[in-house]
C-alpha atoms as a PDB file:
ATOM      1  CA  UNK A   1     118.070  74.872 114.064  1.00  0.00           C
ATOM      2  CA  UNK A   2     118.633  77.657 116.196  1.00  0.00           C
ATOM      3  CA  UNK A   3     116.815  80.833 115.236  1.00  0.00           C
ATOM      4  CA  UNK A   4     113.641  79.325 113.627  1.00  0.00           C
ATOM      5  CA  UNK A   5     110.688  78.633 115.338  1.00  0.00           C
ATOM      6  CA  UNK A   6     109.748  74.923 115.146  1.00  0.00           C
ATOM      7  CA  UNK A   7     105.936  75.176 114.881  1.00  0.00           C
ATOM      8  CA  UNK A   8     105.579  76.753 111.726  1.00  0.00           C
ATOM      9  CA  UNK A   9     102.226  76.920 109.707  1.00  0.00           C
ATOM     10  CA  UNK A  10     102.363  74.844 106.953  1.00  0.00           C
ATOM     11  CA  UNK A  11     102.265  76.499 103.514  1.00  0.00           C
ATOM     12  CA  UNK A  12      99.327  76.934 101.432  1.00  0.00           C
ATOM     13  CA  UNK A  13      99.236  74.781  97.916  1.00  0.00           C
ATOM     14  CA  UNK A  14     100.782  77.367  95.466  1.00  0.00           C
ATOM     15  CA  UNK A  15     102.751  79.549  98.226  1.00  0.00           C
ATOM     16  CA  UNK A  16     105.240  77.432  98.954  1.00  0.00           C
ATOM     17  CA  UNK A  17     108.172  80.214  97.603  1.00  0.00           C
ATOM     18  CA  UNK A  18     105.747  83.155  99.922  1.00  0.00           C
ATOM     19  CA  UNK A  19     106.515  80.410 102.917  1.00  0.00           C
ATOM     20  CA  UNK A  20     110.225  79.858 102.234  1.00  0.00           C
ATOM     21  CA  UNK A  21     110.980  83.792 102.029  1.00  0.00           C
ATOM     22  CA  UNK A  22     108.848  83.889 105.318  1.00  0.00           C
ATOM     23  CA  UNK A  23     110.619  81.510 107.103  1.00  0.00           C
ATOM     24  CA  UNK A  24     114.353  82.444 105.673  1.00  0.00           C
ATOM     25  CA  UNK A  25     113.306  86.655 106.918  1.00  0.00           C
ATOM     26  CA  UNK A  26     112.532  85.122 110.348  1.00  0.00           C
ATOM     27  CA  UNK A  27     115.485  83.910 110.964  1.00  0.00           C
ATOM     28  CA  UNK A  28     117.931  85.454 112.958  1.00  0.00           C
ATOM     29  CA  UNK A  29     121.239  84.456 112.382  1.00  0.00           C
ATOM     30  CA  UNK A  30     122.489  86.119 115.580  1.00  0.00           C
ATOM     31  CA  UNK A  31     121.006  83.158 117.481  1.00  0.00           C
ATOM     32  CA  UNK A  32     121.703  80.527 114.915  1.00  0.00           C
ATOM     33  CA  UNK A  33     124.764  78.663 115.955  1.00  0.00           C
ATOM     34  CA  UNK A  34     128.173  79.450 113.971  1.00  0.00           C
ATOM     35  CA  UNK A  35     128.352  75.779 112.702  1.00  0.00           C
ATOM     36  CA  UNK A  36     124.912  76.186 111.154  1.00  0.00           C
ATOM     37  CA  UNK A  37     125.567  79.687 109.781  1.00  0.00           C
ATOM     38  CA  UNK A  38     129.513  78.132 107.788  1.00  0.00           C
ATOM     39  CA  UNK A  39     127.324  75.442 106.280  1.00  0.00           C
ATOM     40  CA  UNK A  40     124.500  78.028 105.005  1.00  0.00           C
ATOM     41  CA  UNK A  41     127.334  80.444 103.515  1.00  0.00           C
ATOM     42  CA  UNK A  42     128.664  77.080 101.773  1.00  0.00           C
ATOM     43  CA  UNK A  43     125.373  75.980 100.433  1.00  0.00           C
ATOM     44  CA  UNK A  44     124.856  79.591  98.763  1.00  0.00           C
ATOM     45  CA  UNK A  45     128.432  79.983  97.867  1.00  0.00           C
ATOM     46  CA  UNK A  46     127.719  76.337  96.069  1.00  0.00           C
ATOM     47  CA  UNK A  47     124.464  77.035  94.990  1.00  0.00           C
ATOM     48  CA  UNK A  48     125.631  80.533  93.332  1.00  0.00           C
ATOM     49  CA  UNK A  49     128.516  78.510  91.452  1.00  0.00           C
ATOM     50  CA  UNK A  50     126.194  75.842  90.344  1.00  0.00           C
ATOM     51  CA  UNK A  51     123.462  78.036  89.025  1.00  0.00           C
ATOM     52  CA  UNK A  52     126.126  80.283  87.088  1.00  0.00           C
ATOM     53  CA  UNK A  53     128.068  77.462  85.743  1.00  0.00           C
ATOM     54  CA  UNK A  54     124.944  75.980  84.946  1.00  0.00           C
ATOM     55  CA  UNK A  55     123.593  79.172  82.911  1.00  0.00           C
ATOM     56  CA  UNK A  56     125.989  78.463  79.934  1.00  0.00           C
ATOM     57  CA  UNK A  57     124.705  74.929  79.586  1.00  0.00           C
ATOM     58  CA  UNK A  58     123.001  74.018  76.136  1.00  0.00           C
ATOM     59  CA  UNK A  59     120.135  72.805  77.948  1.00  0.00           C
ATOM     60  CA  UNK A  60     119.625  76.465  79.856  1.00  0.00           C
ATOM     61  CA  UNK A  61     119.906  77.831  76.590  1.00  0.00           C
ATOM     62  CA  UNK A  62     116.845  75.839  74.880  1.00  0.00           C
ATOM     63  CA  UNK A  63     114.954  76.370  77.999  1.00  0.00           C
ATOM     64  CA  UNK A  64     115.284  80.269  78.086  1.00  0.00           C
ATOM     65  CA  UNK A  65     114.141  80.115  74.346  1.00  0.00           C
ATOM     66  CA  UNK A  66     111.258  78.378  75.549  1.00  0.00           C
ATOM     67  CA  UNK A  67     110.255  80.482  78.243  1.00  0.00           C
ATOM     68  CA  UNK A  68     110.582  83.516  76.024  1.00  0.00           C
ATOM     69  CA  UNK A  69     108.489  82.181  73.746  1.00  0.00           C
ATOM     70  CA  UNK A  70     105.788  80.931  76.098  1.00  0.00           C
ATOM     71  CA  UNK A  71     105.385  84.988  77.201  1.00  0.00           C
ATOM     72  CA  UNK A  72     103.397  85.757  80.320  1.00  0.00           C
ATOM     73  CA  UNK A  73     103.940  87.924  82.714  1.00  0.00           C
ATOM     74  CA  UNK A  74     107.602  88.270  83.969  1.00  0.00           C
ATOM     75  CA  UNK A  75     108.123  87.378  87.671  1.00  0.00           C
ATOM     76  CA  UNK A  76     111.747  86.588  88.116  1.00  0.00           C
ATOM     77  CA  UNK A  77     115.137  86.717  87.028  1.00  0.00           C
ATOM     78  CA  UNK A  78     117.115  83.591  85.543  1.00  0.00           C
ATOM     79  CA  UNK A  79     120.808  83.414  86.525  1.00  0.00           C
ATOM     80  CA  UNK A  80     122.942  84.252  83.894  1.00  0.00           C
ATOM     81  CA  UNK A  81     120.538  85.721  81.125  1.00  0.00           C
ATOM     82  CA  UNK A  82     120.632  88.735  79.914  1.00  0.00           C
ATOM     83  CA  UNK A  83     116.957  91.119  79.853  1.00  0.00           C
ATOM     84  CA  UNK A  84     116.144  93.495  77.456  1.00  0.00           C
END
């Protein structure tokens, strides 16, 4: 793809999400081609409708309650729970 560099380093064992945000922040969309930038707006678009239509799922539901119980120290947000 346009706009990434082809040699990148590859990702340490445990920072693969550090490597991802890297590489996505490196990329310039300016120089990407327009074909490639319509079929990235889809995939979020898609993957934004997925994970919210997903969030009401029974199986979301017993996973959140297991997370909460698990504890730890929070690090993210899950799509379509509420904090507090």
């Amino acid at each position: 793809m346009a706009g990434l560099t082809a040699a990148a380093p590859r990702p340490v064992p445990g920072r693969l999400r550090d490597h991802v945000v890297d590489r996505a922040l490196a990329a310039d969309l300016a120089t990407t081609g327009a074909s490639t930038v319509a079929v990235l707006r889809l995939a979020v678009l898609d993957w934004l409708g997925v994970a919210i239509a997903g969030a009401r799922e029974p199986s979301a539901s017993l996973l959140r309650e297991v997370l909460l119980e698990e504890g730890g120290n929070p690090q993210s947000t899950v799509v379509g729970a509420r904090s507090g």
